[in-house]
C-alpha atoms as a PDB file:
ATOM      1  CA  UNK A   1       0.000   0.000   0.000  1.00  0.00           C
ATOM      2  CA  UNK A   2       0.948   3.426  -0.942  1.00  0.00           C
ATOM      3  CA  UNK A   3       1.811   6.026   1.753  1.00  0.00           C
ATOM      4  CA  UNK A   4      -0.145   8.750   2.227  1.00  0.00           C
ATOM      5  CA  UNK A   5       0.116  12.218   0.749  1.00  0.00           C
ATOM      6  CA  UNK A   6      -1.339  15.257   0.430  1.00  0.00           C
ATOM      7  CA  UNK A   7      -0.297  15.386  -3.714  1.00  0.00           C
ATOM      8  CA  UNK A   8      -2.727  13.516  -6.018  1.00  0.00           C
ATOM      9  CA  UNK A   9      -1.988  12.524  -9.455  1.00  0.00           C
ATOM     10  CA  UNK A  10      -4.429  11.967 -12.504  1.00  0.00           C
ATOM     11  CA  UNK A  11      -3.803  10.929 -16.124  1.00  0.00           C
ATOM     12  CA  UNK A  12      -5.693  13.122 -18.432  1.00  0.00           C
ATOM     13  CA  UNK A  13      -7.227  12.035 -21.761  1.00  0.00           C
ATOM     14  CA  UNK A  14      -4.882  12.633 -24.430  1.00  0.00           C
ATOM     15  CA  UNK A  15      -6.634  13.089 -27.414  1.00  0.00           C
ATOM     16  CA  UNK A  16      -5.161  12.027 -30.896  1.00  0.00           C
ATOM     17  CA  UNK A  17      -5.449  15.750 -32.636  1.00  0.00           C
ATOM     18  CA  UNK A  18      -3.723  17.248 -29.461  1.00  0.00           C
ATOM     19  CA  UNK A  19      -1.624  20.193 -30.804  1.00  0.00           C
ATOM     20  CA  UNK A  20       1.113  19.784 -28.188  1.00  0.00           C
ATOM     21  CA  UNK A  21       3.088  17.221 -26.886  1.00  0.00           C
ATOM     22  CA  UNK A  22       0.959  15.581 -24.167  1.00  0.00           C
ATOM     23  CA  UNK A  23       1.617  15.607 -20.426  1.00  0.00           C
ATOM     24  CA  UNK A  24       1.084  11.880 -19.465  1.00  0.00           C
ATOM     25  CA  UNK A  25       0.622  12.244 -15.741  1.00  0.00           C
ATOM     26  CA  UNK A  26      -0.871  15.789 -14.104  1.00  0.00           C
ATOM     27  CA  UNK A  27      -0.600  16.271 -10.224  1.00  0.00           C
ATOM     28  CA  UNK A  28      -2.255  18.798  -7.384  1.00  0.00           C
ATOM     29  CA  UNK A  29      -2.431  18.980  -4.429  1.00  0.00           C
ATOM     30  CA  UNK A  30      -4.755  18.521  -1.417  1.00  0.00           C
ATOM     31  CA  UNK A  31      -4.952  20.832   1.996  1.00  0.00           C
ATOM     32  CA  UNK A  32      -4.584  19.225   5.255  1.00  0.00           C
ATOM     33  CA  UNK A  33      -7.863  20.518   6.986  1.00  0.00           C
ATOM     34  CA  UNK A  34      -9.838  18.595   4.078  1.00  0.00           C
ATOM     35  CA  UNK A  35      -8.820  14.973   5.942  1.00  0.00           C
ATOM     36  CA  UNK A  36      -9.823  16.859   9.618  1.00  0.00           C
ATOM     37  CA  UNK A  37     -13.005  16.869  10.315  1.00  0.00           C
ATOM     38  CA  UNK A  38     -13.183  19.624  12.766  1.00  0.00           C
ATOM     39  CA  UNK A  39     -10.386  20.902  14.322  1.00  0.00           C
ATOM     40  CA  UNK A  40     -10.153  19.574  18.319  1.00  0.00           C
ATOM     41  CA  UNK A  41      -9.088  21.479  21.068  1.00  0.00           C
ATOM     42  CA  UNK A  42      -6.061  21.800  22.506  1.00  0.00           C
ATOM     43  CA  UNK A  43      -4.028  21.103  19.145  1.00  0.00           C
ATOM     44  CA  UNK A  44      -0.189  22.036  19.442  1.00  0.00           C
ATOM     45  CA  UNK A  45       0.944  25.370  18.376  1.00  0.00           C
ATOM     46  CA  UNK A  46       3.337  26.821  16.819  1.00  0.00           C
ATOM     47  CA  UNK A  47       5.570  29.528  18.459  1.00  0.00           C
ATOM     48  CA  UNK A  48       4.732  32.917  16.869  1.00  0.00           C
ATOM     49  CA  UNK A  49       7.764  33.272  15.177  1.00  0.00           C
ATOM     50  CA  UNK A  50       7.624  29.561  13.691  1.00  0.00           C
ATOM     51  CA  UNK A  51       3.256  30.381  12.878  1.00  0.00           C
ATOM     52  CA  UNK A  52       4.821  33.721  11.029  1.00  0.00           C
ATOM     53  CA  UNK A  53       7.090  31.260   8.568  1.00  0.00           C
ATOM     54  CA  UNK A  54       4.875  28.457   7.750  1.00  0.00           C
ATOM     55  CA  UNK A  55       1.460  30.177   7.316  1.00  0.00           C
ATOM     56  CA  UNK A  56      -0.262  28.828  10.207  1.00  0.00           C
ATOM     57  CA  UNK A  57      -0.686  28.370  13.797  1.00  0.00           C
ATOM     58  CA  UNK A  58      -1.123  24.836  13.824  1.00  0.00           C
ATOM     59  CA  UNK A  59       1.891  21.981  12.723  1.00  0.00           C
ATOM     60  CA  UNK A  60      -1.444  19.662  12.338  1.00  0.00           C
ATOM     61  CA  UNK A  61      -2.837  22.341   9.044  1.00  0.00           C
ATOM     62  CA  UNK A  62       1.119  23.294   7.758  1.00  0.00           C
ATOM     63  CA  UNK A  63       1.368  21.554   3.926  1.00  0.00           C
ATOM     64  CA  UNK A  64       4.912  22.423   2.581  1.00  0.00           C
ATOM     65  CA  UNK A  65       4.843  23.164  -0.965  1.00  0.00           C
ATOM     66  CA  UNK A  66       6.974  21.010  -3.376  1.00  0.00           C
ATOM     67  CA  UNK A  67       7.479  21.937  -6.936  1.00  0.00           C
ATOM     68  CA  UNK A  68       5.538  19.703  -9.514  1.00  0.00           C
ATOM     69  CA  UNK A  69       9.294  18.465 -10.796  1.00  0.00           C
ATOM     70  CA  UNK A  70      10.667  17.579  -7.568  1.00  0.00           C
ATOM     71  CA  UNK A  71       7.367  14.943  -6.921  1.00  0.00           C
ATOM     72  CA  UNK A  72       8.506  13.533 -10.142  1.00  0.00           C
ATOM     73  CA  UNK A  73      11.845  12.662  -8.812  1.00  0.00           C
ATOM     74  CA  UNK A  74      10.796  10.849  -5.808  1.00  0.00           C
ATOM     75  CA  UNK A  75       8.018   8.528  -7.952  1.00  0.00           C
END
């Protein structure tokens, strides 16, 4: 079984009169509070510093963004 992510990938139709060279496999990604339900109390916390860098409060809701070509890399 595959490990979870938060990066899904698709493979698009490709149809035969495509102008441009196809891209075989297309990839987005998913935010963290779509697999929490609600958020429960008393989740850790960032400092404010820390919060200030990564765009949230809460280590449970940080997704770090990875560049479409460096997902390829680790497939």
């Amino acid at each position: 079984m595959k490990e979870f992510t938060q990066r899904k990938f698709y493979r698009p139709y490709i149809g035969p009169n495509d102008p441009c060279p196809p891209i075989k496999v297309k990839s987005y990604e998913t935010p963290p509070n779509l697999y929490m339900g609600f958020q429960p109390p008393g989740l850790p916390q960032y400092t404010p510093q820390e919060a200030l860098f990564s765009g949230t409060l809460w280590p449970a809701l940080f997704s770090p963004y990875k560049k479409p070509h460096e997902w390829r890399e680790e497939e």
